[in-house]
C-alpha atoms as a PDB file:
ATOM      1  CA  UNK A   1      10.816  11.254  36.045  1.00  0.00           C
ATOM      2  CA  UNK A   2      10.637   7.956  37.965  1.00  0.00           C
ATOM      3  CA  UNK A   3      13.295   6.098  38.685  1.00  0.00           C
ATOM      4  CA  UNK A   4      13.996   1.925  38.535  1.00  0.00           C
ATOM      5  CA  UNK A   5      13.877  -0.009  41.353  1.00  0.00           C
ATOM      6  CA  UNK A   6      16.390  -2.536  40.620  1.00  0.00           C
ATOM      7  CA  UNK A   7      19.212   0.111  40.242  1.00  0.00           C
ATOM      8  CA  UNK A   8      21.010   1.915  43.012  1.00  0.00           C
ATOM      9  CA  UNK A   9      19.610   5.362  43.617  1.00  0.00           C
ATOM     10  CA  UNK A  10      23.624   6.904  43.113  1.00  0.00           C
ATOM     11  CA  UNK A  11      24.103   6.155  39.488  1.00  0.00           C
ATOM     12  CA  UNK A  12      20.859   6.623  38.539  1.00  0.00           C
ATOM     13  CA  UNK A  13      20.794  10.487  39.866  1.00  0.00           C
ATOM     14  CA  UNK A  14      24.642  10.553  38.600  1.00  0.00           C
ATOM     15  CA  UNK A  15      23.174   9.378  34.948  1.00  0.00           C
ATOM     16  CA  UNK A  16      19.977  11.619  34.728  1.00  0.00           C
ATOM     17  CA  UNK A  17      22.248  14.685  35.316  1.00  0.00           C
ATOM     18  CA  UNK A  18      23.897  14.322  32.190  1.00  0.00           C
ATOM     19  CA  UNK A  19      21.040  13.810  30.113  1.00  0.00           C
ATOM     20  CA  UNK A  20      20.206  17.375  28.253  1.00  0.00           C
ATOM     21  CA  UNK A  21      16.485  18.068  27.590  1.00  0.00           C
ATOM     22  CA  UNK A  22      15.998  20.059  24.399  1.00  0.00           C
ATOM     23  CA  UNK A  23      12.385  21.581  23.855  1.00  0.00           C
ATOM     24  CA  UNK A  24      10.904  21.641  20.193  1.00  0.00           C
ATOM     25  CA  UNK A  25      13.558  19.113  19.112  1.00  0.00           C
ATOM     26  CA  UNK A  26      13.392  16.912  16.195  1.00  0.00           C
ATOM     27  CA  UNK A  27       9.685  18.817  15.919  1.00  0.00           C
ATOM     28  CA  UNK A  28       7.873  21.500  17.608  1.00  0.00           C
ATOM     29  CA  UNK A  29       5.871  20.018  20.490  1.00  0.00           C
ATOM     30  CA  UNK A  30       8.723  17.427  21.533  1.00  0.00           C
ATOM     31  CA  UNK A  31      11.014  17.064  24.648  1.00  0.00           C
ATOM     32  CA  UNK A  32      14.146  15.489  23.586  1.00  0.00           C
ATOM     33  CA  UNK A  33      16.554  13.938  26.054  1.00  0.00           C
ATOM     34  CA  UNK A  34      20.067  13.417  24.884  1.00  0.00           C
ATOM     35  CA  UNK A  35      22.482  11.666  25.829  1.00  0.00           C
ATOM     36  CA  UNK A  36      25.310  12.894  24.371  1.00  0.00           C
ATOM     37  CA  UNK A  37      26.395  14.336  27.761  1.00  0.00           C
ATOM     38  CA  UNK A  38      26.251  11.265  29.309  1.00  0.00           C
ATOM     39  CA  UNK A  39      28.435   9.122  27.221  1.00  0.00           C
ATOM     40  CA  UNK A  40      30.709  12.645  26.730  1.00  0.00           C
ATOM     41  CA  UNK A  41      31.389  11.953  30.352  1.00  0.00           C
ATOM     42  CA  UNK A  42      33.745   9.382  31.556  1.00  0.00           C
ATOM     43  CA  UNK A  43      32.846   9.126  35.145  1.00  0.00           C
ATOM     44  CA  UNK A  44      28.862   8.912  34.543  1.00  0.00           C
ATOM     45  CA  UNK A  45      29.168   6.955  31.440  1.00  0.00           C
ATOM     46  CA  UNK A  46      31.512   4.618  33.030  1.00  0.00           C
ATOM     47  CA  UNK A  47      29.326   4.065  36.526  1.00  0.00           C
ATOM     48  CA  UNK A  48      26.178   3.119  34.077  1.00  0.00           C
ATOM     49  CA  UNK A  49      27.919   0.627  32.490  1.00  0.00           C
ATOM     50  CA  UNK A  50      29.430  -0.712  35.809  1.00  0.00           C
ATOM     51  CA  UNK A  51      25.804  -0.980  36.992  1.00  0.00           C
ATOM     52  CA  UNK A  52      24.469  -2.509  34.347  1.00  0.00           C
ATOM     53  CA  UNK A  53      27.320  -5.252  34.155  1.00  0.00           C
ATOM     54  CA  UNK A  54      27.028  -5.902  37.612  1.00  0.00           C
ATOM     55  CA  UNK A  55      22.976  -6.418  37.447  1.00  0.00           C
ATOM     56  CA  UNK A  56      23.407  -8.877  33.953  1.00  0.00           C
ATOM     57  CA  UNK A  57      26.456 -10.845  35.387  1.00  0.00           C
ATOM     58  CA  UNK A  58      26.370 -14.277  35.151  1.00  0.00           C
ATOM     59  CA  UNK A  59      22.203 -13.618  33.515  1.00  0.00           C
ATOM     60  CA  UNK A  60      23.075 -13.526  29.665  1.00  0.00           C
ATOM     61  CA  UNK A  61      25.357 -15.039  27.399  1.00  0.00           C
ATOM     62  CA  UNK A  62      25.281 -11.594  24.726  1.00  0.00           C
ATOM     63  CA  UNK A  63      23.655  -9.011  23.958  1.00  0.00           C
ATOM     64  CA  UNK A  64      21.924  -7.473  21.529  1.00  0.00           C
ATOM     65  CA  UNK A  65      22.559  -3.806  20.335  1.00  0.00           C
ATOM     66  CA  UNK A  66      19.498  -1.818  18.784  1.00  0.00           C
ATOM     67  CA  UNK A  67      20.498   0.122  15.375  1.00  0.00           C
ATOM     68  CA  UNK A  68      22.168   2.326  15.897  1.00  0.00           C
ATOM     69  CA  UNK A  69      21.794   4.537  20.290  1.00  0.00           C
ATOM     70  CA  UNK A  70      21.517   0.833  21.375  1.00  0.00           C
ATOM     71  CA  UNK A  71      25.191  -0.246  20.336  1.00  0.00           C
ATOM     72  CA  UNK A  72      26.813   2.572  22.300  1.00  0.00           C
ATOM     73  CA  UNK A  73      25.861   0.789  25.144  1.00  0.00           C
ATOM     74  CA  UNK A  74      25.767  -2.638  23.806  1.00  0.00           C
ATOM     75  CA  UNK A  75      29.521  -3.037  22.885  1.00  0.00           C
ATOM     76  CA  UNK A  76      30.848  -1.602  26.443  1.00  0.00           C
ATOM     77  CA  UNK A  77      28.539  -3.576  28.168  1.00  0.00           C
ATOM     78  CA  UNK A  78      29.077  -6.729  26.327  1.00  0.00           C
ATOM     79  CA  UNK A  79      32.993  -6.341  26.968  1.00  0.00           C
ATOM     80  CA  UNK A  80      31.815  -6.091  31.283  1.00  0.00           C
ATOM     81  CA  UNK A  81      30.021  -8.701  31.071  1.00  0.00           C
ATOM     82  CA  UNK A  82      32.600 -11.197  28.828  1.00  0.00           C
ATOM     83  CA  UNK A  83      30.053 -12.113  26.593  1.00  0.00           C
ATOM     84  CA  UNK A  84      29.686 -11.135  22.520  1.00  0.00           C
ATOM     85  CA  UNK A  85      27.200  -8.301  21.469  1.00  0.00           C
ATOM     86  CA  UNK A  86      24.542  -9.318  18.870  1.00  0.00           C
ATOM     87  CA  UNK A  87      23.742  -6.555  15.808  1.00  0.00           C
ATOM     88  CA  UNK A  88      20.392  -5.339  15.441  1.00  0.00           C
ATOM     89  CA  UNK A  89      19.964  -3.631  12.215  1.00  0.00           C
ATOM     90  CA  UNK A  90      17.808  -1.867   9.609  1.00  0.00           C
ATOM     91  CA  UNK A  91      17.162  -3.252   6.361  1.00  0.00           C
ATOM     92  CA  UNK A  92      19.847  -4.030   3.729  1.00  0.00           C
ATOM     93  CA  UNK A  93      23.131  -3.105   5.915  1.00  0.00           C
ATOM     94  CA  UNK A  94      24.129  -6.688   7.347  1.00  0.00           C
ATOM     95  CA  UNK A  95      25.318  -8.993   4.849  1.00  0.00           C
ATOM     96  CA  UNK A  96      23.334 -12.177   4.417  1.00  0.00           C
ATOM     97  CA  UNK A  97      22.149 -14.380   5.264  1.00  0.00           C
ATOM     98  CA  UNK A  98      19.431 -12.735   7.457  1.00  0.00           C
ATOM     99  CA  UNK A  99      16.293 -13.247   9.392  1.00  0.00           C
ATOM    100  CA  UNK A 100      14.157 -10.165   8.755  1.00  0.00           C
ATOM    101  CA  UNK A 101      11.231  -9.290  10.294  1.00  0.00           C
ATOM    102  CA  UNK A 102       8.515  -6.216   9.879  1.00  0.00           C
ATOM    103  CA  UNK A 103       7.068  -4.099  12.574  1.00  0.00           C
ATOM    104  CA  UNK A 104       4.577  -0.782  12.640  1.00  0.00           C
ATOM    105  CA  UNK A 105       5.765   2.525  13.706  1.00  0.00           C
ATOM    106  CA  UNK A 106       3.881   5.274  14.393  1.00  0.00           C
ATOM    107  CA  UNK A 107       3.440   6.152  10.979  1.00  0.00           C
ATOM    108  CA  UNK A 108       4.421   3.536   8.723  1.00  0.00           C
ATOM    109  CA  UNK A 109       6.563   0.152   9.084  1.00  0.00           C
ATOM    110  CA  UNK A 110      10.199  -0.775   9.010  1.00  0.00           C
ATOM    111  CA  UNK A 111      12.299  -3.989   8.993  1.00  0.00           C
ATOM    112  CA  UNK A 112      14.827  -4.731  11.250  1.00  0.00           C
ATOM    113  CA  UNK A 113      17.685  -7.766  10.788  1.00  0.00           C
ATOM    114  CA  UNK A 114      19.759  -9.832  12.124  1.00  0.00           C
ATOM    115  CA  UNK A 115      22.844 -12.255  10.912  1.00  0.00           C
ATOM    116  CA  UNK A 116      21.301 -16.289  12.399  1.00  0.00           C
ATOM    117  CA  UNK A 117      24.688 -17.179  12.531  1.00  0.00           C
ATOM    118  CA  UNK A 118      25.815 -14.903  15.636  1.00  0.00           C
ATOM    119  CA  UNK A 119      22.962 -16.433  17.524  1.00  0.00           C
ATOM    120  CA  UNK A 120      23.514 -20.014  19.163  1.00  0.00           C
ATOM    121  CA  UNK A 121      20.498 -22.217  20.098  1.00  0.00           C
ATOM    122  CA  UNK A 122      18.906 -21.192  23.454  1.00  0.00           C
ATOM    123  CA  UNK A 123      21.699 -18.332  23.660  1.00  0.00           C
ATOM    124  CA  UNK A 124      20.280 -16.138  26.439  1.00  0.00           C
ATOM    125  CA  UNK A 125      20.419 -12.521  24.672  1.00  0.00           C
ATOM    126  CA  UNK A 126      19.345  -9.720  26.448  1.00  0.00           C
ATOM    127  CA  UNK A 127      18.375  -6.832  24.388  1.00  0.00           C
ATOM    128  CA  UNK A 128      19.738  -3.320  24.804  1.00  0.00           C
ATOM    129  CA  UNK A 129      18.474   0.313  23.601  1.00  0.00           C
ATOM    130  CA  UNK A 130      18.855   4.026  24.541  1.00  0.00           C
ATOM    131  CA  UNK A 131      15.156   4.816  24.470  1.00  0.00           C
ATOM    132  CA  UNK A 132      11.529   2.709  25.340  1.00  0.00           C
ATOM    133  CA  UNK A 133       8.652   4.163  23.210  1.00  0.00           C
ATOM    134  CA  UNK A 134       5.948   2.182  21.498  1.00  0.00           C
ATOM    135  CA  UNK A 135       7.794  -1.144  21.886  1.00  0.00           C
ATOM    136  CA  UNK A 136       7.438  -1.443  18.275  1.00  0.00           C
ATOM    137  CA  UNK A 137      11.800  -1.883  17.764  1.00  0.00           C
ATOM    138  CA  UNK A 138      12.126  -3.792  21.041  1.00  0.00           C
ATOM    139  CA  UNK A 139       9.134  -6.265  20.066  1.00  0.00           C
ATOM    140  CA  UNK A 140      10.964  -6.934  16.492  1.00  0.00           C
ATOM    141  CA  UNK A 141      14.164  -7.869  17.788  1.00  0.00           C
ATOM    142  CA  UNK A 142      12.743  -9.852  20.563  1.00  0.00           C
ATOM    143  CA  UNK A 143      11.136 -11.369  17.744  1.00  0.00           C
ATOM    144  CA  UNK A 144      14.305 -11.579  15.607  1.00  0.00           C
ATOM    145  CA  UNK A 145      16.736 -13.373  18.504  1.00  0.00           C
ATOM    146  CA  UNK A 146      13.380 -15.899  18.820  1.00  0.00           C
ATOM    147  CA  UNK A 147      13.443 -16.822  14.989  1.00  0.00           C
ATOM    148  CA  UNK A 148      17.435 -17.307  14.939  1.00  0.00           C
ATOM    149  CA  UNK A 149      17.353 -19.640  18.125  1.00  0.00           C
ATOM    150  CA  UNK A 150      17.721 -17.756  21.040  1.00  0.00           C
ATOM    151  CA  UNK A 151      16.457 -17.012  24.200  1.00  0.00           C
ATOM    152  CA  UNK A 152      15.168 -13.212  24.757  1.00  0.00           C
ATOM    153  CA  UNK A 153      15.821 -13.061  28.505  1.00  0.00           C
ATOM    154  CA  UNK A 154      14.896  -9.181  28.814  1.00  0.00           C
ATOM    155  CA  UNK A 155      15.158  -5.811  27.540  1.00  0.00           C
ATOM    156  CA  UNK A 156      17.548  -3.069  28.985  1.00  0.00           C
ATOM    157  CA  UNK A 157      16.967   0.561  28.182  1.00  0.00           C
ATOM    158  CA  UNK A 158      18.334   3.848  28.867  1.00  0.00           C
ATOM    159  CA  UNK A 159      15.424   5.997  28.553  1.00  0.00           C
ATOM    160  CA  UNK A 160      11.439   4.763  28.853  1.00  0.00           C
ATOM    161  CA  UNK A 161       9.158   6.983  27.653  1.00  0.00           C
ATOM    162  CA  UNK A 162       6.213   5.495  30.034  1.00  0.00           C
ATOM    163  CA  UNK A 163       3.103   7.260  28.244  1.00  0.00           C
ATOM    164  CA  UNK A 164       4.164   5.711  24.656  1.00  0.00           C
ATOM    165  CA  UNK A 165       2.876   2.147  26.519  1.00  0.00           C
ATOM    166  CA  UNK A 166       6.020   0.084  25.385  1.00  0.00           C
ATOM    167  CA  UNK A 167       6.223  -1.550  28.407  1.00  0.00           C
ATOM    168  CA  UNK A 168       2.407  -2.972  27.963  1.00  0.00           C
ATOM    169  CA  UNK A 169       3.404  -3.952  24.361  1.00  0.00           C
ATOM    170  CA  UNK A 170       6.025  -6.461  24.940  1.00  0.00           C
ATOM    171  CA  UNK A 171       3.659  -7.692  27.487  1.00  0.00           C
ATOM    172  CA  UNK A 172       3.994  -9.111  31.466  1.00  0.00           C
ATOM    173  CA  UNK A 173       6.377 -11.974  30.444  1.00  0.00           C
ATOM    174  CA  UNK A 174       9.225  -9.561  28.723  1.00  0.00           C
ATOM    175  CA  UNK A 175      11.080  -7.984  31.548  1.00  0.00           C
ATOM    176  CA  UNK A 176      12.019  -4.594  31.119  1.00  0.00           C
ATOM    177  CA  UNK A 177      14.208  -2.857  33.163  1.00  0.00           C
ATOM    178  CA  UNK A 178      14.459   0.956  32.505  1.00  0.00           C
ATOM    179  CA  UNK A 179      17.099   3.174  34.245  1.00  0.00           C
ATOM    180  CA  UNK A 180      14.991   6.290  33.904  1.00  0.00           C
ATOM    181  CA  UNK A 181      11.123   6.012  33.294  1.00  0.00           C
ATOM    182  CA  UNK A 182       9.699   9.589  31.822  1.00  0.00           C
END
């Protein structure tokens, strides 16, 4: 584990001790972190939002919660920071209208959405997520927030899973800030 630079040291360490590894979990072969222990906990849950608040203040005017890890800390975060928390969600659960847009995973494709009308011309949205892997859901809804009118300003993520190379997807002018880097 590697931690971010642009976070105090404190929280960080106070965060990663609350995240559970489980071995062989979804599949044989994987390392999953959860984070149920984290947002379980209202001290270390509570300092990661303070932190993140006070690093976004004054930078973004909402942000944007990834179906479905990303709006646990979306909505918290959006409330710190005063400004309104975007939705961004699979296929066929928003009511319309809706920008759509189609990205690769792994094995296969998906479609994320998002509602234009939430989104205000050059609104500067910064997108949030528990987990960094291939960029593939990060890239679509920095794709999404372009098509409806706004302003991507960055990407905020829990957990970045540094060997998946999501970081090199959304390429050098996305700014991704990761509290833990794996």
């Amino acid at each position: 584990m590697s931690q971010s630079s642009v976070f105090p040291t404190d929280v960080v360490e106070l965060v990663e001790s609350h995240i559970r590894e489980v071995a062989d979990f979804p599949a044989p072969g994987v390392l999953f972190r959860d984070i149920t222990p984290l947002i379980a906990d209202r001290e270390s849950f509570g300092a990661l939002i303070g932190m993140l608040a006070q690093h976004y203040r004054g930078k973004v005017d909402a942000v944007a919660g990834l179906e479905s890890r990303g709006f646990i800390l979306a909505a918290p975060l959006a409330v710190g920071l005063g400004v309104g928390m975007l939705t961004v969600r699979k296929a066929g659960r928003l009511p319309g209208p809706v920008v759509g847009v189609d990205y690769d995973l792994e094995y296969g494709s998906a479609r994320m959405e998002l509602q234009p009308f939430t989104v205000e011309d050059g609104m500067r949205v910064l997108v949030i997520d528990d987990v960094l892997a291939t960029g593939g859901t990060a890239g679509a809804a920095v794709d999404l927030i372009r098509r409806a009118g706004g302003n991507p300003v960055g990407i905020c993520v829990l957990l970045e899973l540094s060997d998946l190379g999501g970081r090199e997807y959304l390429g050098p002018d996305m700014p991704v800030d990761s509290v833990l880097s794996y």
